[in-house]
Every structure is written in structure tokens, then in C-alpha cells.
Protein backbone atom coordinates (compact mmCIF):
# COMPACT_ATOMS: atom_id res chain seq x y z
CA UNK A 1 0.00 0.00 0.00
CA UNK A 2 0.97 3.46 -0.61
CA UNK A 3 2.61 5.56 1.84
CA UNK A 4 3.40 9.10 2.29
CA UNK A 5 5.05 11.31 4.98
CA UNK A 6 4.76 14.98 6.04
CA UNK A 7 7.14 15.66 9.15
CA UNK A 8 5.88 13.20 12.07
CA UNK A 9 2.47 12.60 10.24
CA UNK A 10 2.55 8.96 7.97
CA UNK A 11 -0.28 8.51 6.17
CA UNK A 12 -1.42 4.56 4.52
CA UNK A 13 -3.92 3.58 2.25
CA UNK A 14 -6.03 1.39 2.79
CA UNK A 15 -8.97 -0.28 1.34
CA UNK A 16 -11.92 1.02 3.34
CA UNK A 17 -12.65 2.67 6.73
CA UNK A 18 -12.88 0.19 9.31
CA UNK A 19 -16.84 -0.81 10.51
CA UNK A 20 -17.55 1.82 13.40
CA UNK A 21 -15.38 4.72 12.48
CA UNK A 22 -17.23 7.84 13.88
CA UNK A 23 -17.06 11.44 11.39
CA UNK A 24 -15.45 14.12 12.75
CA UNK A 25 -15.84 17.73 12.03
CA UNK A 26 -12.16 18.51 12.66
CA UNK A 27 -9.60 18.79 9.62
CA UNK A 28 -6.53 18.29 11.28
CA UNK A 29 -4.49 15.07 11.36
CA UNK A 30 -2.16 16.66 13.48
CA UNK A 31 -1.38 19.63 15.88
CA UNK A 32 2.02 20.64 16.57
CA UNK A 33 2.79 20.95 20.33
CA UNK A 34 6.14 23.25 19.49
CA UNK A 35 5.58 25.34 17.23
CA UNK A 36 1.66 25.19 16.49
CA UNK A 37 1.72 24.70 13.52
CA UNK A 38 -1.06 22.22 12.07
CA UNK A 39 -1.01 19.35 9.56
CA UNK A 40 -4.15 19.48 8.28
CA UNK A 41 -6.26 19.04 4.98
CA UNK A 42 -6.82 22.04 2.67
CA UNK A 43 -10.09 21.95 1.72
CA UNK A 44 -13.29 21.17 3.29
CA UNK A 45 -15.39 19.46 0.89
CA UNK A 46 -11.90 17.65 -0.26
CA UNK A 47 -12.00 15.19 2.60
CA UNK A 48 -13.57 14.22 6.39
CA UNK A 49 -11.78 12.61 9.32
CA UNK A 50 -13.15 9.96 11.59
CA UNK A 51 -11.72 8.26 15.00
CA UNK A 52 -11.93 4.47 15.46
CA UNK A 53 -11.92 2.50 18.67
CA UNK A 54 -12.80 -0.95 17.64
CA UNK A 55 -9.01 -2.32 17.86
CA UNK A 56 -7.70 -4.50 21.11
CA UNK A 57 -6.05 -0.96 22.64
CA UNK A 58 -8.92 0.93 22.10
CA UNK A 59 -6.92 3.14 21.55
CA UNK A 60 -8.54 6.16 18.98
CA UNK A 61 -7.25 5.98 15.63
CA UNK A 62 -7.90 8.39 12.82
CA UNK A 63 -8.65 7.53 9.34
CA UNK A 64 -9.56 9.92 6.37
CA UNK A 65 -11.49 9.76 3.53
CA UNK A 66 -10.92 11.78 0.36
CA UNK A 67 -14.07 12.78 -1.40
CA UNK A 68 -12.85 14.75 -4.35
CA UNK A 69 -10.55 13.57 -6.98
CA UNK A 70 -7.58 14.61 -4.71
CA UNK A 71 -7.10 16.70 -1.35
CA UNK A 72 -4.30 18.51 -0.25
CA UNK A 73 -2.45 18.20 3.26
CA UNK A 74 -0.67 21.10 4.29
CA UNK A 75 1.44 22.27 6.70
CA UNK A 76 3.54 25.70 6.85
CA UNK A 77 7.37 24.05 7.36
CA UNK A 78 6.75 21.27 5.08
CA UNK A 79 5.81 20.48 1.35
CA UNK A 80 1.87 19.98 0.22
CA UNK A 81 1.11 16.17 -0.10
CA UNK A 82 -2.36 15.78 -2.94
CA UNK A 83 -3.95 12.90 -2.48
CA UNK A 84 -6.08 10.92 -4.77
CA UNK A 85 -9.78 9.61 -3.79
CA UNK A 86 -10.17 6.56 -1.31
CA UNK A 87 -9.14 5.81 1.85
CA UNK A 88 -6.26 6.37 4.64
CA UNK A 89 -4.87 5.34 7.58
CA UNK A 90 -3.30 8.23 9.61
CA UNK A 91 -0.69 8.29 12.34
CA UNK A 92 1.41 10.81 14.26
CA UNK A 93 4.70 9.62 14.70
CA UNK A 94 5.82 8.51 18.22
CA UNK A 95 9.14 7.51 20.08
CA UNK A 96 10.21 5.63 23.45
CA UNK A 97 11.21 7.90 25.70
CA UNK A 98 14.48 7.24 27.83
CA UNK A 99 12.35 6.13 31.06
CA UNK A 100 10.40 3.49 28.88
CA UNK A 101 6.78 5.02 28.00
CA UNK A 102 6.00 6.14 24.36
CA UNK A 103 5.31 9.50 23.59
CA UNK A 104 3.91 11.54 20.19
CA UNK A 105 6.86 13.34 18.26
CA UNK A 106 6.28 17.52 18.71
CA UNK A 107 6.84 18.71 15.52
């Protein structure tokens, strides 16, 4: 499956959103703590988010799905990444920290 990166955001395709996934009216895949700055999608009527807790963690997870023939992620310290209609898998990258625990990369 495709991949594509923007800073500590990876984003997957994958073939559908998973049974459950919830809309959600927010636009952004990802806020940075440091500086602000958001990774988010462009347009609108482009794409839609939704949150997912149906896996063993239950931990949310955030898909997207792009409506229009492509949507655009943007962010202002990093190049635009257009993607084409279907569906996507989004994480914000994370790291182990030196006393063990795992924490989400500021960017």
C-alpha cells in the first residue's frame, strides 16, 4: 500500500474505513505541540476525518477519507502532499522515551 510522509504525520492507504469509524468535524491530522503549527487538509469538501476505537487498545485511531478527486495536506514548514480519492490510515509519529513510556513526536 501506498505511503506518504509529512514531518511526524505517515499517512497509509487502505482499502476502506474500518466498521464503526465515527465522522469528525475537525480537519486536522495533526497539531504541533512546538511550534503550532497544524497538519491538516486544505479543503473542506476535499476530505472528512473519523476516529476508530474498535481495535484491542482501544486506543482512537484516525482515518480519512478523500471525497474529491484529490485533497491537499498542508502544513507551513513542510511540502503539500495531494492525495487521490479513497481511503487512509493516519498516524502521528511517536518515540520511546528514555524512562520506557512512548510518547507523540512535537513537531
Amino acid at each position: 500500500m501506498p505511503l506518504w510522509r509529512q514531518g511526524d504525520v505517515l499517512i497509509e492507504t487502505v482499502d476502506a474505513l474500518p466498521e464503526g469509524a465515527v465522522r469528525i468535524k475537525s480537519l486536522v491530522l495533526a497539531a504541533g505541540e512546538v511550534t503550532g503549527h497544524r497538519h491538516r487538509i486544505a479543503s473542506k469538501r476535499a476530505a472528512c476525518l473519523f476516529l476508530w476505537q474498535g481495535g484491542p487498545s482501544r486506543t482512537p485511531l484516525l482515518f480519512m477519507e478523500v471525497l474529491r478527486d484529490t485533497a491537499d495536506v498542508i502544513h507551513p514548514e513542510h511540502d503539500t502532499i495531494t492525495l487521490p480519492r479513497g481511503f487512509y490510515r493516519v498516524w502521528q509519529q511517536r518515540e520511546l522515551s528514555s524512562g520506557g513510556g512512548w510518547h507523540t513526536m512535537a513537531d
